[in-house]
C-alpha atoms as a PDB file:
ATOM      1  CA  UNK A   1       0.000   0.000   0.000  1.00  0.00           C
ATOM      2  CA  UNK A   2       1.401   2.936  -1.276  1.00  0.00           C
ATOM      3  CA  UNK A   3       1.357   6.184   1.821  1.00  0.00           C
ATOM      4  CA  UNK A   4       0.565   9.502   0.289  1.00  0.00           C
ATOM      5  CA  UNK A   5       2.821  12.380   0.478  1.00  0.00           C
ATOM      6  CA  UNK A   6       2.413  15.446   2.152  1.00  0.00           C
ATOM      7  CA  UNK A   7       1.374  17.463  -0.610  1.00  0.00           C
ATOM      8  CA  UNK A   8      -1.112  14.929  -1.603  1.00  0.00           C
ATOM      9  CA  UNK A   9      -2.371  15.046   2.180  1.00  0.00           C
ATOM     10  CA  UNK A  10      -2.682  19.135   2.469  1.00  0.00           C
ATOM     11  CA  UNK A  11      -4.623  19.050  -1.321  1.00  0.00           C
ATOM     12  CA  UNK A  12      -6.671  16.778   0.544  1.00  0.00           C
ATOM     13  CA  UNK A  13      -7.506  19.118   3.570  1.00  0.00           C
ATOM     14  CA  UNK A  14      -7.750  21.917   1.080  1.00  0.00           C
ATOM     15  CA  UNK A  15     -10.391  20.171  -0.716  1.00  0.00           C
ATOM     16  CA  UNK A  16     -11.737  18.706   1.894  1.00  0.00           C
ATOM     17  CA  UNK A  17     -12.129  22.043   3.574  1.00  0.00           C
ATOM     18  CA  UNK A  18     -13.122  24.221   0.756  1.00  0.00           C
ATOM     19  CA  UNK A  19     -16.304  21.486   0.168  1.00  0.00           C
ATOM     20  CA  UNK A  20     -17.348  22.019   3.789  1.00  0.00           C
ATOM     21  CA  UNK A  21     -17.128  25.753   3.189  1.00  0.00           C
ATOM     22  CA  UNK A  22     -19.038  25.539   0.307  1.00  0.00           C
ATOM     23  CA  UNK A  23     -21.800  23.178   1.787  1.00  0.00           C
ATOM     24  CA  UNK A  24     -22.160  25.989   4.525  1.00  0.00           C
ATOM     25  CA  UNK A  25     -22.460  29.099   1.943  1.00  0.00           C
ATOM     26  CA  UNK A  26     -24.987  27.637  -0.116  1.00  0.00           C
ATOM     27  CA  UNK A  27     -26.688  26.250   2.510  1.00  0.00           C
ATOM     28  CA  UNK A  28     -26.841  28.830   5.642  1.00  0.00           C
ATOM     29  CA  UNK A  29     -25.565  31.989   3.618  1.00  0.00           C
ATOM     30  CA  UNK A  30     -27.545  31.913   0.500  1.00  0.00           C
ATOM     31  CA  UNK A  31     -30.536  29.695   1.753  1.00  0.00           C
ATOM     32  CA  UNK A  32     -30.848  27.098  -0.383  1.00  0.00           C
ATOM     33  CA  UNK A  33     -32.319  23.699   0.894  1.00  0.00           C
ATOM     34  CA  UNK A  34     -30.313  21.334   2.328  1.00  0.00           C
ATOM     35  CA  UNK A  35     -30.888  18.545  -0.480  1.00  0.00           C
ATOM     36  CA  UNK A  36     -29.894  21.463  -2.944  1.00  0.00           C
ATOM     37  CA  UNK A  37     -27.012  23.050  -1.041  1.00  0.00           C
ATOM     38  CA  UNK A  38     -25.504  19.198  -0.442  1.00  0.00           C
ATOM     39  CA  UNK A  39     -26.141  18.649  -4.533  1.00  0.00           C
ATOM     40  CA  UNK A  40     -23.922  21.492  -5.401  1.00  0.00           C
ATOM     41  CA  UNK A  41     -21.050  20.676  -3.054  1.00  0.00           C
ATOM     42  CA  UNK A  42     -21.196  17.136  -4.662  1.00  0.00           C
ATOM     43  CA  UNK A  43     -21.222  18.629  -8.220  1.00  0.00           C
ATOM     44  CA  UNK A  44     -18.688  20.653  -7.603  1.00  0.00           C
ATOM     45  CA  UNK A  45     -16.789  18.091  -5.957  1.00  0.00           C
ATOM     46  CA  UNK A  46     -17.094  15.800  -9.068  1.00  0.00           C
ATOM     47  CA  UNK A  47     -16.016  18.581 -11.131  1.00  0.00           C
ATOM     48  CA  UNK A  48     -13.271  18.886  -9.212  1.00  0.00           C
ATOM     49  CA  UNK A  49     -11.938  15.362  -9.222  1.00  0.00           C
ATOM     50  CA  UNK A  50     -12.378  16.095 -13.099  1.00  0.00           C
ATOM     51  CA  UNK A  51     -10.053  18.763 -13.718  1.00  0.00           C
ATOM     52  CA  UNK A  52      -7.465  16.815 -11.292  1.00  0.00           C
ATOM     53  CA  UNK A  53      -8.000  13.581 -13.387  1.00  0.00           C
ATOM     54  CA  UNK A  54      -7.237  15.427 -16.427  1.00  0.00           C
ATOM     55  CA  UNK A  55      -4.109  17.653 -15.081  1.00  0.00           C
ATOM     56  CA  UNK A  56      -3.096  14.339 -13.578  1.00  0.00           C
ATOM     57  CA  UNK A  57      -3.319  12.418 -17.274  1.00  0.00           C
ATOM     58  CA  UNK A  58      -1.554  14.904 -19.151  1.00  0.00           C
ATOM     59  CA  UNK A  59       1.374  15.243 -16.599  1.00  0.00           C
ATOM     60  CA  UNK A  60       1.953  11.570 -16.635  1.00  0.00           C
ATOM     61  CA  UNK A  61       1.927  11.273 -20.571  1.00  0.00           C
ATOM     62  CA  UNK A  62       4.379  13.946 -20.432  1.00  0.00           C
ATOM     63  CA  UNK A  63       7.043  12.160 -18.148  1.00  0.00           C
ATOM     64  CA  UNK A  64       9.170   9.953 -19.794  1.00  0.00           C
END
């Protein structure tokens, strides 16, 4: 089993955090329901595992 590095475990935190944050602005700040407010942190979450799929792709074709 392979341990993750440092910078892979702050990302995670980051992300992590940033989800929770957004969870709480759509939901308390900007009222939207709860089933709606947890809908757009997942969306954005997947969106976000997207882009880092795709950086992570293209940086591994690019090593030799």
């Amino acid at each position: 089993m392979e341990v993750l590095s440092t910078r892979a475990k702050c990302t995670i935190a980051v992300i992590a955090v940033a989800a929770v944050t957004w969870f709480l602005v759509s939901w308390l700040v900007l009222g939207s329901p709860l089933t709606d407010a947890i809908g757009e942190t997942a969306g954005s979450l997947a969106a976000l595992m997207l882009i880092v799929s795709i950086v992570g792709t293209a940086k591994a074709t690019r090593e030799p």
